[in-house]
C-alpha atoms as a PDB file:
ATOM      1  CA  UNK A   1     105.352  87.371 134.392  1.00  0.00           C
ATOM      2  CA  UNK A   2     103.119  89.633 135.949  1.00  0.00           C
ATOM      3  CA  UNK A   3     103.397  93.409 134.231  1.00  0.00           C
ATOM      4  CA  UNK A   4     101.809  96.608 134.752  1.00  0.00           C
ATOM      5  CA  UNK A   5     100.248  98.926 131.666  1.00  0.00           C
ATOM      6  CA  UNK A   6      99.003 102.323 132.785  1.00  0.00           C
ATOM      7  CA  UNK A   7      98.143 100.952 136.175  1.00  0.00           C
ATOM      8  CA  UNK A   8      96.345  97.639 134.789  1.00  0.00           C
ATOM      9  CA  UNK A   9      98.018  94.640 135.461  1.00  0.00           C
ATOM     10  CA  UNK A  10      98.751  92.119 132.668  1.00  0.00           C
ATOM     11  CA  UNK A  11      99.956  88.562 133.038  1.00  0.00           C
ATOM     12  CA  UNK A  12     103.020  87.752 130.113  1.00  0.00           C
ATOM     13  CA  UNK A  13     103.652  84.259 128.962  1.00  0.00           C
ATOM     14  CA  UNK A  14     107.450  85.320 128.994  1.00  0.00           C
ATOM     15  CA  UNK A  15     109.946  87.923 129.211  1.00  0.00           C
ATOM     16  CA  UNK A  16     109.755  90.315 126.274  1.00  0.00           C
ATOM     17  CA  UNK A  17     110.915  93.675 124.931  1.00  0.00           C
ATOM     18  CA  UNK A  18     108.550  96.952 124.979  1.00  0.00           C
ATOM     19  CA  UNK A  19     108.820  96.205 121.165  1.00  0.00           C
ATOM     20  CA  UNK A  20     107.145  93.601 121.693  1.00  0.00           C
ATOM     21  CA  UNK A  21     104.333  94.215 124.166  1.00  0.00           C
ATOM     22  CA  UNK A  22     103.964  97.669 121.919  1.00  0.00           C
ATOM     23  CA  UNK A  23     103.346  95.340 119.349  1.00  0.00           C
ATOM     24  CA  UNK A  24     100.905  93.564 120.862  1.00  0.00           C
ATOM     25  CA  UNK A  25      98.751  96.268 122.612  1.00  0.00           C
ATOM     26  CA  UNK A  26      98.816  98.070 118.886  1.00  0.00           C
ATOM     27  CA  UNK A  27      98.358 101.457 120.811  1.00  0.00           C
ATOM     28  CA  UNK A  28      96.937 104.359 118.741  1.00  0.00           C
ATOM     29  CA  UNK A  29      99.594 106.827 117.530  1.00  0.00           C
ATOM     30  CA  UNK A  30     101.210 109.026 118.427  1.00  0.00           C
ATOM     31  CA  UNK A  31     101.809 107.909 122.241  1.00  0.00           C
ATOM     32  CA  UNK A  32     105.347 107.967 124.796  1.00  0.00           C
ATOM     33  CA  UNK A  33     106.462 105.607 126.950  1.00  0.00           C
ATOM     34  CA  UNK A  34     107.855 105.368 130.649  1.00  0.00           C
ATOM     35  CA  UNK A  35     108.877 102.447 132.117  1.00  0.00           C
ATOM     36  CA  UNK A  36     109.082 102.800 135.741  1.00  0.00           C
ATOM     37  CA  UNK A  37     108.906 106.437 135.596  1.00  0.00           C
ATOM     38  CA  UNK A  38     111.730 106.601 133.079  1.00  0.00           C
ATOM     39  CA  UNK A  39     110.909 108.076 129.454  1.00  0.00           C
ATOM     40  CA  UNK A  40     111.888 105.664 126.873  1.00  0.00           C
ATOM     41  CA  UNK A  41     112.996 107.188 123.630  1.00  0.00           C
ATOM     42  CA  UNK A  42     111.458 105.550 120.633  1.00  0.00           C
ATOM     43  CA  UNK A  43     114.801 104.623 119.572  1.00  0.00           C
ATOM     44  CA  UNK A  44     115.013 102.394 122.164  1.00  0.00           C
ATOM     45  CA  UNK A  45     112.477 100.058 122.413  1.00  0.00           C
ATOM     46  CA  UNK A  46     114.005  97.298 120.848  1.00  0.00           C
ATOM     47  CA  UNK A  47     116.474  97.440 123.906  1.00  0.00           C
ATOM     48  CA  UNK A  48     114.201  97.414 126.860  1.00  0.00           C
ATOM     49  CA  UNK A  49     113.678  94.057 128.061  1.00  0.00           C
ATOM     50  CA  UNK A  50     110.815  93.906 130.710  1.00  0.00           C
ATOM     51  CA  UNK A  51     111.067  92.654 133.991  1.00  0.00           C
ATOM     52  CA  UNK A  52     108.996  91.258 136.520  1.00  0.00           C
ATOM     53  CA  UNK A  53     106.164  94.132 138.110  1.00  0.00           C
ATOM     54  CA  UNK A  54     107.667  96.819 135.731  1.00  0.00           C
ATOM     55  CA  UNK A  55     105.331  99.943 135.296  1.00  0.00           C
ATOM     56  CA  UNK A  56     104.995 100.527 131.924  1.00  0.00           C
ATOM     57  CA  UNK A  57     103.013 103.784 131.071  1.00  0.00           C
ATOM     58  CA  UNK A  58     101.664 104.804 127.587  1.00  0.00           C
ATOM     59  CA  UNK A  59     100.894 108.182 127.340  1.00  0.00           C
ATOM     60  CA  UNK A  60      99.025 109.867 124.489  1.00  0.00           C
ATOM     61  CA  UNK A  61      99.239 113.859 123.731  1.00  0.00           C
ATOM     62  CA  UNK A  62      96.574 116.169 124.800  1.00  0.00           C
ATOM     63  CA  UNK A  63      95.820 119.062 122.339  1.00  0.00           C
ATOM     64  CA  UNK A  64      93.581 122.291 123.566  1.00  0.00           C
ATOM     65  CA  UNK A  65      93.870 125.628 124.124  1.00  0.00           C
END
């Protein structure tokens, strides 16, 4: 299943969650997630099963003045 992570594409073995690919890219904390343009709260990873050419975006904070 063919998946893409901030604009990267990534080739699955099978259908997963977000929990799951979260789990497997181990991002660095603290981060957000939109999948296809959609925030995704925290909450509900567990629930979002991917799909085929989803865009799945992992967004980390910017601090500065």
């Amino acid at each position: 299943m063919k998946i893409f992570v901030n604009q990267i594409e990534q080739e699955l073995a099978h259908v997963m969650h977000l929990k799951e690919l979260l789990h497997l890219l181990s991002p660095k904390q603290p981060y957000a997630i939109s999948v296809n343009e959609v925030f995704i709260p925290k909450t509900k990873y567990q629930d979002v099963a991917l799909n085929e050419f989803d865009q799945i975006e992992i967004i980390s904070p910017v601090t500065g003045g």
